[in-house]
Every structure is written in structure tokens, then in C-alpha cells.
PDB file of N, CA and C in Angstrom:
ATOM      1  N   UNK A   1       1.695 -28.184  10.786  1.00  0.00           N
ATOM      2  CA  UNK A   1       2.262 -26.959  11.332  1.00  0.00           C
ATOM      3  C   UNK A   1       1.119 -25.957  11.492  1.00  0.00           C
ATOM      4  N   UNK A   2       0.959 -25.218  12.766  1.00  0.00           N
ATOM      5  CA  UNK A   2       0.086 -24.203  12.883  1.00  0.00           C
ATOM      6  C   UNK A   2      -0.150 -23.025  11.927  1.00  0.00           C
ATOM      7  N   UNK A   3      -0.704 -21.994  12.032  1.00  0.00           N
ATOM      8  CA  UNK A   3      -0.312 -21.476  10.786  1.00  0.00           C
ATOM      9  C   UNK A   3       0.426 -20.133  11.506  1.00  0.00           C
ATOM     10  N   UNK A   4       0.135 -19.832  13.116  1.00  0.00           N
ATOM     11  CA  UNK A   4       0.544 -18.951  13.818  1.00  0.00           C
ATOM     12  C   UNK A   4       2.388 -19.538  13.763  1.00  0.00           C
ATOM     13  N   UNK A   5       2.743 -20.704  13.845  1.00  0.00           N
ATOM     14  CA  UNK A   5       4.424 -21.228  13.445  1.00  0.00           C
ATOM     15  C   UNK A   5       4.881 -20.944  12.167  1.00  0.00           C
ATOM     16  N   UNK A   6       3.966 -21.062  10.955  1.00  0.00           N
ATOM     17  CA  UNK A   6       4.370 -20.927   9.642  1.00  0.00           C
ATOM     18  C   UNK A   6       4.759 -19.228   9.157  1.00  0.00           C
ATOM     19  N   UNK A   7       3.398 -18.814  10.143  1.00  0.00           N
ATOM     20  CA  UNK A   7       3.863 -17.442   9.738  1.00  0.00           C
ATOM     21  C   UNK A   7       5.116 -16.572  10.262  1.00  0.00           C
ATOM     22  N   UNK A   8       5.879 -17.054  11.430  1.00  0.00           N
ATOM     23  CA  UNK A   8       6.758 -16.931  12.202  1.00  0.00           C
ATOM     24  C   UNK A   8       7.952 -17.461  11.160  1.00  0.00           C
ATOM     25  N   UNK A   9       7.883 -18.767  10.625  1.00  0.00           N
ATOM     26  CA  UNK A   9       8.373 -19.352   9.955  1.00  0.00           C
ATOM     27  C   UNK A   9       8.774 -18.514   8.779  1.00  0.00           C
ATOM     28  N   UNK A  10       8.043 -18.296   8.108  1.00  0.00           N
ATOM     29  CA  UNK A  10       8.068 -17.263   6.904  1.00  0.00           C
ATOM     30  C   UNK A  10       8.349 -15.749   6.740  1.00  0.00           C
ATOM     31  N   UNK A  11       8.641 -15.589   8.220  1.00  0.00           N
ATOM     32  CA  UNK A  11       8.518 -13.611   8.843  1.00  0.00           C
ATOM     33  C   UNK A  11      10.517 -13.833   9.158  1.00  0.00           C
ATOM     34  N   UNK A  12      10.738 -15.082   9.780  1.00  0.00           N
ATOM     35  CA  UNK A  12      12.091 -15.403   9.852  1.00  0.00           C
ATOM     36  C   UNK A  12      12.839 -15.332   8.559  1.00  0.00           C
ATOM     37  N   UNK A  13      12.372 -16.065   7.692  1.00  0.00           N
ATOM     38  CA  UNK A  13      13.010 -16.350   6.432  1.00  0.00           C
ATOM     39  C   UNK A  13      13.293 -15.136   5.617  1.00  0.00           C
ATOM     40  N   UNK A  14      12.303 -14.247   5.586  1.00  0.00           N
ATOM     41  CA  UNK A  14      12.740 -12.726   4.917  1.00  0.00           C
ATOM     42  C   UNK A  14      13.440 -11.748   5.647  1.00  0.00           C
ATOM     43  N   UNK A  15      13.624 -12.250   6.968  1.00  0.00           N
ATOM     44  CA  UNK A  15      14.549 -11.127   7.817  1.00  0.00           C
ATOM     45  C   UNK A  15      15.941 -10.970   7.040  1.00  0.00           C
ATOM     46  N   UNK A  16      16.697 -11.719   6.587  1.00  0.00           N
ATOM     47  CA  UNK A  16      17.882 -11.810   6.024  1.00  0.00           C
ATOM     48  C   UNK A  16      17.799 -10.708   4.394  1.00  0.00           C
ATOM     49  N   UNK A  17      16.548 -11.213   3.740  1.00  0.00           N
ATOM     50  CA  UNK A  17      16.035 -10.332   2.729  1.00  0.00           C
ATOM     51  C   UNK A  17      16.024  -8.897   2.999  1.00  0.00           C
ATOM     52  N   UNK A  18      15.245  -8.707   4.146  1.00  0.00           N
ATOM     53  CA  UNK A  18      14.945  -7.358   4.547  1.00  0.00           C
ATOM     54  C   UNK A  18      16.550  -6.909   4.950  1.00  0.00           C
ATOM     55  N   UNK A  19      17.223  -7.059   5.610  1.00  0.00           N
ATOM     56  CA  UNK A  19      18.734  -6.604   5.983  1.00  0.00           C
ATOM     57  C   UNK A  19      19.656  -6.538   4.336  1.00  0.00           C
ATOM     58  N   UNK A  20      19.491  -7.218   3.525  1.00  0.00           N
ATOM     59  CA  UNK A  20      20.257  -7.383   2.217  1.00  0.00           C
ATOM     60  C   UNK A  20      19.797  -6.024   1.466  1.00  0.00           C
ATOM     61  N   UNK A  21      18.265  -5.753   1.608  1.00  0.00           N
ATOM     62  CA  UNK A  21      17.372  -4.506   1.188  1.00  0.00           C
ATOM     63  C   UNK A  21      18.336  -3.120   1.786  1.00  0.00           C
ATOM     64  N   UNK A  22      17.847  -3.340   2.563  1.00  0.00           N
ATOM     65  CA  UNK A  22      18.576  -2.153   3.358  1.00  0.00           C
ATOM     66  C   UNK A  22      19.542  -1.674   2.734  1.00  0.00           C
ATOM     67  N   UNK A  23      20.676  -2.664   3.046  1.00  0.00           N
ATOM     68  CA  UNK A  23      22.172  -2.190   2.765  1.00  0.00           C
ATOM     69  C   UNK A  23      21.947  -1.540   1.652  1.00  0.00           C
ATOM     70  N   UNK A  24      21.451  -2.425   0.628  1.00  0.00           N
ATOM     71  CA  UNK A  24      21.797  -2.240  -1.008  1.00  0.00           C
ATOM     72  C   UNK A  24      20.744  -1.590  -1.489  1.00  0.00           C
ATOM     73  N   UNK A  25      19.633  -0.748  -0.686  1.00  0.00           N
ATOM     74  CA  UNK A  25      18.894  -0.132  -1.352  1.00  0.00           C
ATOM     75  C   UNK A  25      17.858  -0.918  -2.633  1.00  0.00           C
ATOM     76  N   UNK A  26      17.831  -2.161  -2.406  1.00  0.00           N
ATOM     77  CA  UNK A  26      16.806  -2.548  -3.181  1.00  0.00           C
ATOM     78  C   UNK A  26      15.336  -2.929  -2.693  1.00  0.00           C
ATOM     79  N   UNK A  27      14.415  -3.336  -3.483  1.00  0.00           N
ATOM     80  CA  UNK A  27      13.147  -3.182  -3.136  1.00  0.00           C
ATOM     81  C   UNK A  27      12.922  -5.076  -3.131  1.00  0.00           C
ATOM     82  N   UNK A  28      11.760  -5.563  -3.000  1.00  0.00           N
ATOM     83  CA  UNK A  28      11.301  -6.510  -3.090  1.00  0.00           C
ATOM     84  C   UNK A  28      10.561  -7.032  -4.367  1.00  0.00           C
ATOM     85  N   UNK A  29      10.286  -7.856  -4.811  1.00  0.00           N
ATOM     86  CA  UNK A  29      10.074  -7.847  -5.963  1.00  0.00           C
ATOM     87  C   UNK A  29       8.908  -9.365  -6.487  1.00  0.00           C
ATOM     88  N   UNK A  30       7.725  -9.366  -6.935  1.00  0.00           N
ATOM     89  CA  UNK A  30       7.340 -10.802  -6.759  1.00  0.00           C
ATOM     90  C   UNK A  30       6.346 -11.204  -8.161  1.00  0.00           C
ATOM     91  N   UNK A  31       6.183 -12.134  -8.756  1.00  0.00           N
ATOM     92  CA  UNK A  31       5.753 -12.197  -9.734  1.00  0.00           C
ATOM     93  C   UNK A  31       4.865 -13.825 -10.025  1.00  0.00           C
ATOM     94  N   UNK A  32       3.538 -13.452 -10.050  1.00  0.00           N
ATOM     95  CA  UNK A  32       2.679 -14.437 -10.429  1.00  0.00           C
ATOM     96  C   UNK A  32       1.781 -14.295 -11.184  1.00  0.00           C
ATOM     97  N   UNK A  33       0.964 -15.407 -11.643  1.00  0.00           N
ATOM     98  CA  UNK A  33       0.088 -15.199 -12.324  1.00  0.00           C
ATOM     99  C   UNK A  33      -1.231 -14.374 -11.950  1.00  0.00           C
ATOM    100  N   UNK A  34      -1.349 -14.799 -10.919  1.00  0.00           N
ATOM    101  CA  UNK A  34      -2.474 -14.125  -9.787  1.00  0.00           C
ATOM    102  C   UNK A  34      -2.348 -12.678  -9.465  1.00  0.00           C
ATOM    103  N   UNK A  35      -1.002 -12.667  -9.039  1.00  0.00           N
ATOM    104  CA  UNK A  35      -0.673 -11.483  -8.445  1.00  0.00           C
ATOM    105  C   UNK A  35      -0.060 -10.772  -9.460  1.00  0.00           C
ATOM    106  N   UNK A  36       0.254 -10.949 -10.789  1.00  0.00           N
ATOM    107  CA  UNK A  36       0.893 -10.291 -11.488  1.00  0.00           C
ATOM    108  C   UNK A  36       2.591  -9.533 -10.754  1.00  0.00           C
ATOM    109  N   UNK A  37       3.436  -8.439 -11.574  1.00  0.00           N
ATOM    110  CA  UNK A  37       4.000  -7.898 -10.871  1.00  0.00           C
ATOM    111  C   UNK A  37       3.560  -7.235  -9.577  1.00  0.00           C
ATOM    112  N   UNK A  38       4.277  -7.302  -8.526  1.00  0.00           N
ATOM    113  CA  UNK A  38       4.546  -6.523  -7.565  1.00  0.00           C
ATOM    114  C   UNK A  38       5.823  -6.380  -7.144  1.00  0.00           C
ATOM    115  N   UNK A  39       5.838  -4.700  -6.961  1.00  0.00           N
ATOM    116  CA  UNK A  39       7.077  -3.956  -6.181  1.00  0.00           C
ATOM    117  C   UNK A  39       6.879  -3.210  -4.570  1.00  0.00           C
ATOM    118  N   UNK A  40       7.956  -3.755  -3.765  1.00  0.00           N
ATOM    119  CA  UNK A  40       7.292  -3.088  -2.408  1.00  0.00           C
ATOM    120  C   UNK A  40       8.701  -2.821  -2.029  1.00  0.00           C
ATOM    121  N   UNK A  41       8.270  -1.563  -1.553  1.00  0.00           N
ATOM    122  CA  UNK A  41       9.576  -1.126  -0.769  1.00  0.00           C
ATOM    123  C   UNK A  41       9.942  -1.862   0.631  1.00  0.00           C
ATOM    124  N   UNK A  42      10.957  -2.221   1.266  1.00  0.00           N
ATOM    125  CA  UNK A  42      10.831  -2.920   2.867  1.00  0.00           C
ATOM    126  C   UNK A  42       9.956  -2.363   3.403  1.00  0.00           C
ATOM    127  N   UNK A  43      10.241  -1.246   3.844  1.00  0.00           N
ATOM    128  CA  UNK A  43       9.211  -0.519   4.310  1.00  0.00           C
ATOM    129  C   UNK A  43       7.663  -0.619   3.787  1.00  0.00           C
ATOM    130  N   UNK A  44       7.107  -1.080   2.820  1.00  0.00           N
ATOM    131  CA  UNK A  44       6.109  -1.400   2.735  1.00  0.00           C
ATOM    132  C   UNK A  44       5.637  -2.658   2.551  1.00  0.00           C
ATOM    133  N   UNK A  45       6.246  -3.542   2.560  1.00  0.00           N
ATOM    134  CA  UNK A  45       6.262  -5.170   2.815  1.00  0.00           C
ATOM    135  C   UNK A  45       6.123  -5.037   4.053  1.00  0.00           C
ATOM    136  N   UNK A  46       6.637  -4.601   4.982  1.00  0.00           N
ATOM    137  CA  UNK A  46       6.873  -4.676   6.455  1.00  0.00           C
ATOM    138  C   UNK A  46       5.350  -4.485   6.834  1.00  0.00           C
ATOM    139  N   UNK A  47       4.982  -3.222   6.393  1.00  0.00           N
ATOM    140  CA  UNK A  47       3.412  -2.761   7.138  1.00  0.00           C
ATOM    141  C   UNK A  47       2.565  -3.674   6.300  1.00  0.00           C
ATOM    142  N   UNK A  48       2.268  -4.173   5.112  1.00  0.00           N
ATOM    143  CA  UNK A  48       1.389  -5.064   4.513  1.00  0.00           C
ATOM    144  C   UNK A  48       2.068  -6.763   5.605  1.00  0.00           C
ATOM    145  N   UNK A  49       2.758  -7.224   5.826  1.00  0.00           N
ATOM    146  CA  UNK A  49       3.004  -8.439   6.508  1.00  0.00           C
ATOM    147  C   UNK A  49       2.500  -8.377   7.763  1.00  0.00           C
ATOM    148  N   UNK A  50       2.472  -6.908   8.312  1.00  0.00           N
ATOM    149  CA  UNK A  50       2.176  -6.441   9.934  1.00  0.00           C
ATOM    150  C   UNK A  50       0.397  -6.774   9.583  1.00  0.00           C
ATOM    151  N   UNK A  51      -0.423  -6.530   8.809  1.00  0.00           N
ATOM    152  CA  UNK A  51      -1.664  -6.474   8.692  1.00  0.00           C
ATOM    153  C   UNK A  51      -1.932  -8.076   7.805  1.00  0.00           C
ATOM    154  N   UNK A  52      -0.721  -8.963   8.030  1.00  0.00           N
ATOM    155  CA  UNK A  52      -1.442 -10.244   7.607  1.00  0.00           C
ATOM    156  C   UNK A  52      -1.581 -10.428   6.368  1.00  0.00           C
ATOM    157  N   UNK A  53      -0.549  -9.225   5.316  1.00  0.00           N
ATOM    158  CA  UNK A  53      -0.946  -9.657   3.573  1.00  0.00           C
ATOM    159  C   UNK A  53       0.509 -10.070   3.156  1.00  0.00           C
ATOM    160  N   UNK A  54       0.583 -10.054   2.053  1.00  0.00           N
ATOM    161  CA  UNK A  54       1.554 -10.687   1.431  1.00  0.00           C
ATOM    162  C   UNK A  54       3.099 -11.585   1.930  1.00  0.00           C
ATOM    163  N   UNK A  55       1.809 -11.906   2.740  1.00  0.00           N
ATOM    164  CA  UNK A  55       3.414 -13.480   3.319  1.00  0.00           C
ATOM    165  C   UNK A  55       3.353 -14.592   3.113  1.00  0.00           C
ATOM    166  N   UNK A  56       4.636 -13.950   2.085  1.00  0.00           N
ATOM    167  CA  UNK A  56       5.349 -15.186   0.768  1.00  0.00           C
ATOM    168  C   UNK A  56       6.349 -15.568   1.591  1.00  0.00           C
ATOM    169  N   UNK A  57       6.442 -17.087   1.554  1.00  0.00           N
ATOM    170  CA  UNK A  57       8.178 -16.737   2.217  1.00  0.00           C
ATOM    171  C   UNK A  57       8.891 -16.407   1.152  1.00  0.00           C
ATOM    172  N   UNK A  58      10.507 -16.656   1.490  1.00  0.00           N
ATOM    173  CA  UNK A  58      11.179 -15.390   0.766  1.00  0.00           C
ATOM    174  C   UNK A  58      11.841 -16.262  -0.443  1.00  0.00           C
ATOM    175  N   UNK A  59      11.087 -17.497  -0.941  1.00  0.00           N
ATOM    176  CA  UNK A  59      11.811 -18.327  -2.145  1.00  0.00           C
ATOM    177  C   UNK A  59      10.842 -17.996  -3.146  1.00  0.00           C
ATOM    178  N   UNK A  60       9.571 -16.848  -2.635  1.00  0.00           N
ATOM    179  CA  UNK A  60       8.846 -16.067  -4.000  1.00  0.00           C
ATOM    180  C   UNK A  60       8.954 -14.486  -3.927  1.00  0.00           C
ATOM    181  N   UNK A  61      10.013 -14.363  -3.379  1.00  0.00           N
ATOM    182  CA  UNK A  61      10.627 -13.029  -3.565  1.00  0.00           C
ATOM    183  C   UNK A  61      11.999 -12.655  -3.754  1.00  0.00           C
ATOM    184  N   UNK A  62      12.349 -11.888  -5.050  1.00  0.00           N
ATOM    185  CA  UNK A  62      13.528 -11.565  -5.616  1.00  0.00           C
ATOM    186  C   UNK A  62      13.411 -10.261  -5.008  1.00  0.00           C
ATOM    187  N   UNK A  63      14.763  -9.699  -4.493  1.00  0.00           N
ATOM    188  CA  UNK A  63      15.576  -7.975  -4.473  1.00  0.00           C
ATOM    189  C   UNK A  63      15.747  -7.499  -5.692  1.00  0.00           C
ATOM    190  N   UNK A  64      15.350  -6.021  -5.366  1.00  0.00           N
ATOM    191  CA  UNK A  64      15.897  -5.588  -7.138  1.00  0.00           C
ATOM    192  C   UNK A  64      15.893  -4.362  -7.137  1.00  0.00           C
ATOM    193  N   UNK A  65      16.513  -3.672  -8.080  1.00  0.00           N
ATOM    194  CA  UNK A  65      17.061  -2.045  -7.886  1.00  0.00           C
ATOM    195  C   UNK A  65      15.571  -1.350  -8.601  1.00  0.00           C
ATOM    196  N   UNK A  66      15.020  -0.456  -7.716  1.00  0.00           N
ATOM    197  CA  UNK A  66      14.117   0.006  -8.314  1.00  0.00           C
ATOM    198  C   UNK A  66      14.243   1.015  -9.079  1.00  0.00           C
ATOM    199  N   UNK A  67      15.568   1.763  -9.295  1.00  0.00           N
ATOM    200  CA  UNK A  67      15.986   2.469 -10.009  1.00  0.00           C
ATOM    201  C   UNK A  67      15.976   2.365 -11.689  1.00  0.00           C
ATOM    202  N   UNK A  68      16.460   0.784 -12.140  1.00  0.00           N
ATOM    203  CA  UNK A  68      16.722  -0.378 -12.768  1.00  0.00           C
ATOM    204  C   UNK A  68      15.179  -0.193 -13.095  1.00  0.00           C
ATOM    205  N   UNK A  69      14.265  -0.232 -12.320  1.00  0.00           N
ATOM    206  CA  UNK A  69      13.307  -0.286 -12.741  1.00  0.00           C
ATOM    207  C   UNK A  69      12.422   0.758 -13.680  1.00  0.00           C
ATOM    208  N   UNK A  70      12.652   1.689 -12.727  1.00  0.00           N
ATOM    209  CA  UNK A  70      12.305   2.821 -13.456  1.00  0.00           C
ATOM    210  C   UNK A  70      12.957   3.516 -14.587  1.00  0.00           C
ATOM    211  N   UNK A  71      14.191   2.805 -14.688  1.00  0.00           N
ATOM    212  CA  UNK A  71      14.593   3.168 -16.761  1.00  0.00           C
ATOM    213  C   UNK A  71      14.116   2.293 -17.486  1.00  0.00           C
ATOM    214  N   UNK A  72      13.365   1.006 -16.757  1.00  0.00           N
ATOM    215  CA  UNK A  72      12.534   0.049 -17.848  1.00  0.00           C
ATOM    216  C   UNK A  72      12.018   0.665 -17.727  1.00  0.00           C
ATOM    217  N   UNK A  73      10.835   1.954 -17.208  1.00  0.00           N
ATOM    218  CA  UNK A  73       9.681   2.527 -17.577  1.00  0.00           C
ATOM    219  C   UNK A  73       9.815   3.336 -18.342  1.00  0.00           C
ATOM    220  N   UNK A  74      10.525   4.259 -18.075  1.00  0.00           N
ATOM    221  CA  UNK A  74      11.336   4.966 -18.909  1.00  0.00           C
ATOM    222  C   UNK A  74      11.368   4.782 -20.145  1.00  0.00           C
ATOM    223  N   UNK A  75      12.039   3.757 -20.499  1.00  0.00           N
ATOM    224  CA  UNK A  75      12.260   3.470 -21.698  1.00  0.00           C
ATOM    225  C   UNK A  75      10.360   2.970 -22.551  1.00  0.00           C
ATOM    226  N   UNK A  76       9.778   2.423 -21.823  1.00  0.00           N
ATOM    227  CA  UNK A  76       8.495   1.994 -22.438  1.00  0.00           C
ATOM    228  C   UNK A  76       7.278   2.960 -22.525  1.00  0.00           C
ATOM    229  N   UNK A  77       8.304   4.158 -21.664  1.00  0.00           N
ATOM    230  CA  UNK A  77       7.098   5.531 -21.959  1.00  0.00           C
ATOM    231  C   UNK A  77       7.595   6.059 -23.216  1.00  0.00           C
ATOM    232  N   UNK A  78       8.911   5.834 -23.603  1.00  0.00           N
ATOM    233  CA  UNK A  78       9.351   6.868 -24.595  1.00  0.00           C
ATOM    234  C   UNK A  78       8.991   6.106 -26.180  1.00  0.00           C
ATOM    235  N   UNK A  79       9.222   4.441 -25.952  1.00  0.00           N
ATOM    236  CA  UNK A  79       8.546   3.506 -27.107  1.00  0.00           C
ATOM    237  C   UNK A  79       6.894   3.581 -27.607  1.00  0.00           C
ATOM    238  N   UNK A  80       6.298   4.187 -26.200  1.00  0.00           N
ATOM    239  CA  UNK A  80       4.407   4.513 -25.978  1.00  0.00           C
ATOM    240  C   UNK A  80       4.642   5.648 -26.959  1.00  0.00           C
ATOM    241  N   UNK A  81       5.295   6.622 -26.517  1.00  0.00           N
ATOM    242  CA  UNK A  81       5.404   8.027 -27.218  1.00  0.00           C
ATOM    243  C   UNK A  81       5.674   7.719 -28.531  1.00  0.00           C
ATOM    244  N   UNK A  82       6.571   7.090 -29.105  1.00  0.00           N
ATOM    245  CA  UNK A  82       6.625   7.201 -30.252  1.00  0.00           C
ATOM    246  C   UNK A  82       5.999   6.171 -31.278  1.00  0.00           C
ATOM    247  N   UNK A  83       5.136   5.369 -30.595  1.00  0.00           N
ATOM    248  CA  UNK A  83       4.132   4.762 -31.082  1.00  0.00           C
ATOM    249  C   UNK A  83       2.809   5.419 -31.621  1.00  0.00           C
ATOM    250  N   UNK A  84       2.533   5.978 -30.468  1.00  0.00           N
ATOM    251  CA  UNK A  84       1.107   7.184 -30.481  1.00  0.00           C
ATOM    252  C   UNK A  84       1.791   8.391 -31.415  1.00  0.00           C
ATOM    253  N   UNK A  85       2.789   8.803 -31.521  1.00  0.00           N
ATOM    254  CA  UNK A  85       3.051  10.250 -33.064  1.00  0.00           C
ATOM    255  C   UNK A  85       3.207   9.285 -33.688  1.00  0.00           C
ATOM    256  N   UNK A  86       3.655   7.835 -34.122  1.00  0.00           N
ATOM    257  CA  UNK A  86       3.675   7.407 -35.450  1.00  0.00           C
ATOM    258  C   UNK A  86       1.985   6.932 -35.735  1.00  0.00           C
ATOM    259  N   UNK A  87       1.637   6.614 -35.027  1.00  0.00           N
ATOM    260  CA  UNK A  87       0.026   6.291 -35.591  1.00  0.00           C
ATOM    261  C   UNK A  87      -0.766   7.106 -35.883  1.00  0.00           C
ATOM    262  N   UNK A  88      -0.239   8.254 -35.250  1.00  0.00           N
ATOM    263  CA  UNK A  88      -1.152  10.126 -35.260  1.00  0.00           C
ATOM    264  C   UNK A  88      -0.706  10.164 -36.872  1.00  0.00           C
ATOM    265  N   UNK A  89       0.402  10.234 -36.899  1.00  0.00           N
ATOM    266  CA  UNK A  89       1.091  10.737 -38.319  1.00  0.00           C
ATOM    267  C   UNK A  89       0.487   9.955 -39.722  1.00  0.00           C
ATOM    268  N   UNK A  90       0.691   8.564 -39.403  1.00  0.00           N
ATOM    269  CA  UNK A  90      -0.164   7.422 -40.025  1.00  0.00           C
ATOM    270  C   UNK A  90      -1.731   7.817 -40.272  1.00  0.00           C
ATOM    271  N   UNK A  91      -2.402   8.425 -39.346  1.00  0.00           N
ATOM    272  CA  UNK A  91      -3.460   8.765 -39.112  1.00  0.00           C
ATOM    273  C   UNK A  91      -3.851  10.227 -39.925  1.00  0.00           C
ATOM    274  N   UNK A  92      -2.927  10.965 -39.868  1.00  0.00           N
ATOM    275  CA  UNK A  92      -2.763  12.370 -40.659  1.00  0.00           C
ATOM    276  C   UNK A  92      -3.601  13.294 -39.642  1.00  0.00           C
ATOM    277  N   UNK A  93      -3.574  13.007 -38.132  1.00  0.00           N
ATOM    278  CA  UNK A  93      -3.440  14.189 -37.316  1.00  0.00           C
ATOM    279  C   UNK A  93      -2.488  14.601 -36.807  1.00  0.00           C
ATOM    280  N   UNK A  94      -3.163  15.960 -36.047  1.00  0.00           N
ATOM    281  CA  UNK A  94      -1.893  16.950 -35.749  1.00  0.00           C
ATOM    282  C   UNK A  94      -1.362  17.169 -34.614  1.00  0.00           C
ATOM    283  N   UNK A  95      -2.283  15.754 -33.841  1.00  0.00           N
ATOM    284  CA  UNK A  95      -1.637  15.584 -32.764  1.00  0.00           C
ATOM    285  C   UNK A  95      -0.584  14.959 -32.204  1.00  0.00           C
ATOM    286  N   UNK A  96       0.274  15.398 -31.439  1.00  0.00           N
ATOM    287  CA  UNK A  96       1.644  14.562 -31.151  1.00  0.00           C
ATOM    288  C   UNK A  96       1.799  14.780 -30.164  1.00  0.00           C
ATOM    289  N   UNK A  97       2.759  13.849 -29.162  1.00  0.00           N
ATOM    290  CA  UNK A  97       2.649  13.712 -27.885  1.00  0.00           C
ATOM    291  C   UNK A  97       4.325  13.931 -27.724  1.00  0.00           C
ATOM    292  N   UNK A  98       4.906  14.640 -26.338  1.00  0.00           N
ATOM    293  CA  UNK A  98       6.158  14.760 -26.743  1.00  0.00           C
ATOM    294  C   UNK A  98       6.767  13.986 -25.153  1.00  0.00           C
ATOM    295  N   UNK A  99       7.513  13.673 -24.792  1.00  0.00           N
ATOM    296  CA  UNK A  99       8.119  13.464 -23.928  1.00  0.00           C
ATOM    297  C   UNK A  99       9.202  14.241 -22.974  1.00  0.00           C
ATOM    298  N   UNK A 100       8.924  14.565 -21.997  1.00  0.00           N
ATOM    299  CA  UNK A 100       9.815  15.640 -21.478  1.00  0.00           C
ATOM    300  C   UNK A 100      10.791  15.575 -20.491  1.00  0.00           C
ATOM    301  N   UNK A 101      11.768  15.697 -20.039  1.00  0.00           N
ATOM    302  CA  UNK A 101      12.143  15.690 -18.536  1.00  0.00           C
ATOM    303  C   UNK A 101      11.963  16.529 -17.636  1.00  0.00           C
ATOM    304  N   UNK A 102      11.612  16.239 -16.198  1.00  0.00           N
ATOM    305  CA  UNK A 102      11.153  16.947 -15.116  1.00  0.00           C
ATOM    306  C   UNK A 102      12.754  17.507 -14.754  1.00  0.00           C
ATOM    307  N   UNK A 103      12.077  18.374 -13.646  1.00  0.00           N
ATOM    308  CA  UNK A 103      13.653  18.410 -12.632  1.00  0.00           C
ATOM    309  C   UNK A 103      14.630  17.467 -12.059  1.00  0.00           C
ATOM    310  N   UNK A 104      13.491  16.401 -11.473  1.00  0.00           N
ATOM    311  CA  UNK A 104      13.842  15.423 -10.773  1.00  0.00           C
ATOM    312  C   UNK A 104      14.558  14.326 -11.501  1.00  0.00           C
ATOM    313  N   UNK A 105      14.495  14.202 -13.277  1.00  0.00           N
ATOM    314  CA  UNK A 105      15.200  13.093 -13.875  1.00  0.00           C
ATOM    315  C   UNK A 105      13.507  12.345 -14.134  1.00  0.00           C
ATOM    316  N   UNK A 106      12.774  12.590 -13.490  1.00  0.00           N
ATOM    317  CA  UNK A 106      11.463  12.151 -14.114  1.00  0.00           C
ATOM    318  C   UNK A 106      11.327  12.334 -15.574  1.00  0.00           C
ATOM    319  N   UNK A 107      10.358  11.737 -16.374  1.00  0.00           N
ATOM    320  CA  UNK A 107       9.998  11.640 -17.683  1.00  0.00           C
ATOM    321  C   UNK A 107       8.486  11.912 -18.048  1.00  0.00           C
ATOM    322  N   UNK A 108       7.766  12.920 -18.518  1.00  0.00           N
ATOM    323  CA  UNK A 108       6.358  12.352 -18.327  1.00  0.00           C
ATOM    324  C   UNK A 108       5.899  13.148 -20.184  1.00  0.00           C
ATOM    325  N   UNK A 109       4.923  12.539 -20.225  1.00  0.00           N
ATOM    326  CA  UNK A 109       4.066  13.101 -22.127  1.00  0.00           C
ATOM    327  C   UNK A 109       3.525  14.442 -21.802  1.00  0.00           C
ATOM    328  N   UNK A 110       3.245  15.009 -22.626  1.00  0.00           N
ATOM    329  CA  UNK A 110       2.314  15.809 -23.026  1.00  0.00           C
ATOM    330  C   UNK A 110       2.186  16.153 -24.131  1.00  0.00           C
ATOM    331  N   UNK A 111       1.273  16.774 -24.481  1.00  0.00           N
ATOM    332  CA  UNK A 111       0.955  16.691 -25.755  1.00  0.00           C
ATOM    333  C   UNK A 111       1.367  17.735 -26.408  1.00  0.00           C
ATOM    334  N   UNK A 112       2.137  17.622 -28.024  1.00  0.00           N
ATOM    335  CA  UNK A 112       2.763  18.491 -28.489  1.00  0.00           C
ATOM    336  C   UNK A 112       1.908  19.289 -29.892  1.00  0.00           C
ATOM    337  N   UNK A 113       1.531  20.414 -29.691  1.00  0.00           N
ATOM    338  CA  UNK A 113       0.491  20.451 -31.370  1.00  0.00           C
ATOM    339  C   UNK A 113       1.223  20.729 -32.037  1.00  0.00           C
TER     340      UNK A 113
END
């Protein structure tokens, strides 16, 4: 098979992906050893495939709520946070890091004296 057919081949196969995205607002999602995680929005799968990169066909790419995602971060910023004041404390400084919410429902540290 050419590779100008395969890639046609493989640009077909995620069209159905990309329409499932849409509707449901999820992102793309891909995971290797090489590549470690990656998250791409359609919209940015689309312009990286347009320039010839990441075309997987679509049996190495899972949909997934990136929302979903971002309370796993969430949650592993707030486990970071209270890792770093228990080791400060352990440590017997007076530094502590606090966790805050933005406007937006964002989460981010800073440091608490």
C-alpha cells in the first residue's frame, strides 16, 4: 500500500472519531511508551494531521472528557500540596504552600507563610 493510500486510509478512519468528538465534547486521547500521554483537542489533531504528524489510525486513539481530566489534575495538585507542607513540617520550616481557587474553577499553589 502507498503511503499517500494509507494516509487517506487512516484520515478516513478517524473521521467518525472526529464527529463522536464534536457532539460529545470530548478530546482525543493516546498513550505510548514513546509518546507517553497525549491530549489533543479535534481541533488540534486536525492541524497536527494537516502538517503530516500524529497519524495514528484511530485503533490508537481513545475519546475522553477533558474535563474528567482536569479533576485528575486537580486532585494530584492538591495530593502535591499536601505532600510539600507535610515534608516542610517534617522538615520544621515555615514554609507552606496553599492551594487556591481561581474564578474560573481553576486550582493553582502558592505559597502560604
Amino acid at each position: 500500500m502507498s503511503v499517500l493510500v494509507q494516509e487517506k486510509a487512516i484520515l478516513a478512519s478517524l473521521e467518525p472519531l472526529f464527529e463522536k468528538a464534536k457532539a460529545e465534547g470530548l478530546w482525543f486521547f493516546h498513550h505510548s511508551h514513546d509518546e507517553g500521554e497525549v491530549w489533543c483537542s479535534p481541533e488540534h489533531l486536525r492541524l497536527q494531521l494537516s502538517k503530516g504528524e500524529m497519524l495514528w489510525a484511530a485503533d490508537h486513539w481513545e475519546l475522553r472528557s477533558p474535563l474528567a481530566y482536569m479533576k485528575t489534575l486537580q486532585r494530584q495538585a492538591e495530593a502535591a500540596v499536601e505532600e510539600y507542607n507535610d515534608m516542610a513540617k517534617r522538615l520544621g520550616q515555615d514554609s507552606r504552600l496553599k492551594l487556591s481557587k481561581l474564578s474560573g474553577g481553576e486550582a493553582r499553589a502558592k505559597e502560604a507563610s
